[in-house]
Protein backbone atom coordinates (compact mmCIF):
# COMPACT_ATOMS: atom_id res chain seq x y z
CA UNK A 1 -17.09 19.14 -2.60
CA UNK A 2 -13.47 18.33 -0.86
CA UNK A 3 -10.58 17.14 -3.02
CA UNK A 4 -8.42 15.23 -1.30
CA UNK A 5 -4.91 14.17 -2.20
CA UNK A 6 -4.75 10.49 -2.00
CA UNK A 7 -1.07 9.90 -4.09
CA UNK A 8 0.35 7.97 -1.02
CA UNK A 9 -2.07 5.36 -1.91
CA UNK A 10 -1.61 5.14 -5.32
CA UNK A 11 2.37 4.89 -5.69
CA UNK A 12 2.11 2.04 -8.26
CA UNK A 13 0.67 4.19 -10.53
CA UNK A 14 2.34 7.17 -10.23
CA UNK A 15 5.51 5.29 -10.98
CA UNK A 16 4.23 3.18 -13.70
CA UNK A 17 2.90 6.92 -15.04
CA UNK A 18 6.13 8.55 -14.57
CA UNK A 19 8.02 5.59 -16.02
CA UNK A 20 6.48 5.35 -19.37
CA UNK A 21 4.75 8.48 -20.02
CA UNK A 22 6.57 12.11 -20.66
CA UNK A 23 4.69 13.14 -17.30
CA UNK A 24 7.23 14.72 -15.09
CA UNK A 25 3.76 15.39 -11.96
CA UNK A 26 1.69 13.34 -11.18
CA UNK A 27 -1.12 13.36 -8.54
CA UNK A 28 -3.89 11.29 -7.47
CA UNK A 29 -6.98 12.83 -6.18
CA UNK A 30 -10.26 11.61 -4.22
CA UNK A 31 -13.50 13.68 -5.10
CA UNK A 32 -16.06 10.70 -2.89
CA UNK A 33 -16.10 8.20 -5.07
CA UNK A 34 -14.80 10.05 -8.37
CA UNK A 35 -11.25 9.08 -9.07
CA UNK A 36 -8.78 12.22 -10.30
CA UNK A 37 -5.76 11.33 -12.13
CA UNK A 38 -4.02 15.30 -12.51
CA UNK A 39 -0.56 14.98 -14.82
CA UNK A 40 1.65 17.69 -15.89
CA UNK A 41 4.31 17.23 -18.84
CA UNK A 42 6.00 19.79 -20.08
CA UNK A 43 4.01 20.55 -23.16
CA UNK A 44 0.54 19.75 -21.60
CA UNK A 45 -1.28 18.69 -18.65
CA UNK A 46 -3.96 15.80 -18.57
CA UNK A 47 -6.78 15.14 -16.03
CA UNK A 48 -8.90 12.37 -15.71
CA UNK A 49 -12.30 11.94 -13.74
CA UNK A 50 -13.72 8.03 -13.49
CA UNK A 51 -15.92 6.72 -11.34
CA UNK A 52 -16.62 2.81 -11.70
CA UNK A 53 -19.84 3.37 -9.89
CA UNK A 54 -22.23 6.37 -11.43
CA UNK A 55 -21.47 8.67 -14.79
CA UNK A 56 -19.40 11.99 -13.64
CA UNK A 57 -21.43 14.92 -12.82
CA UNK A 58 -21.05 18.12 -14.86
CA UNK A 59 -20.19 20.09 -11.38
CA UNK A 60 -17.52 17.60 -11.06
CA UNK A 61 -16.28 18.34 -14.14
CA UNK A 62 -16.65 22.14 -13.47
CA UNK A 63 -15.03 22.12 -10.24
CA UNK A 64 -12.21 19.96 -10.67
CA UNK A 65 -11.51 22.53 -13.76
CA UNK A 66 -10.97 25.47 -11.32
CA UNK A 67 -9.92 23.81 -9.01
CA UNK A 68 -6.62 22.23 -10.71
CA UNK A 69 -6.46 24.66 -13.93
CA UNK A 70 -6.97 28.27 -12.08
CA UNK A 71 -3.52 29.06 -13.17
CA UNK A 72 -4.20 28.51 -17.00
CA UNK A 73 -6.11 30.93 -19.65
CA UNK A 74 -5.76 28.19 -22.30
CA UNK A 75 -8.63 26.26 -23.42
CA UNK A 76 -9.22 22.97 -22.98
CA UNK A 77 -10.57 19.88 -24.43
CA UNK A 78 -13.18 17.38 -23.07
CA UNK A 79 -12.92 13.59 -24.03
CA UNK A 80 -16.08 11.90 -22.61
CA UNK A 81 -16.88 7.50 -23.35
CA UNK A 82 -20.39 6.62 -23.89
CA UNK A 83 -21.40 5.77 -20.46
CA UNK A 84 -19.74 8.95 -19.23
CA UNK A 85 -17.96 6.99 -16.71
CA UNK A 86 -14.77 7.76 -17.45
CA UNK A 87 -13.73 12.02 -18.54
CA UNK A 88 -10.79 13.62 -19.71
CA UNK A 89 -9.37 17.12 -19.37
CA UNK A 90 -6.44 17.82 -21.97
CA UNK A 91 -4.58 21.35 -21.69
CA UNK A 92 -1.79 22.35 -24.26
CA UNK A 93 0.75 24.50 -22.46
């Protein structure tokens, strides 16, 4: 699996996320066709996974998890909708 940074192409929402959130980092990620949606406050850090076209694997999840959280011992919670389309990864600092 390659995770690309794809923010460039995204600028309208990294502004609009910036602008009304209390996200101070923001950054947009390509996993094929999984969307990730990686930002960083200063009292937690948020990440979604959402792909329009299949449900999110479960090595998705798992890599994009060491991939982006290495740095942090803390647990984590998982928000998964009912078609699984759509996951979230919610760290408290």
């Amino acid at each position: 699996m390659h995770l690309i940074d794809v923010t460039n192409n995204y600028s309208d929402l990294v502004q609009s996320q910036l602008n009304t959130t209390d996200a101070s980092y923001v950054k947009v990620y390509s996993l094929g066709n999984t969307s990730v949606i990686y930002t960083e406050s200063k009292n937690a850090i948020g990440i979604a996974l959402e792909n329009h076209n299949r449900r999110v694997r479960e090595d998705e999840v798992e890599f994009i998890i060491k991939r982006l959280l290495e740095n942090y011992d803390s647990s984590y919670t998982l928000t998964v909708d009912k078609s699984r389309h759509v996951i979230e990864i919610h760290v408290d600092k």
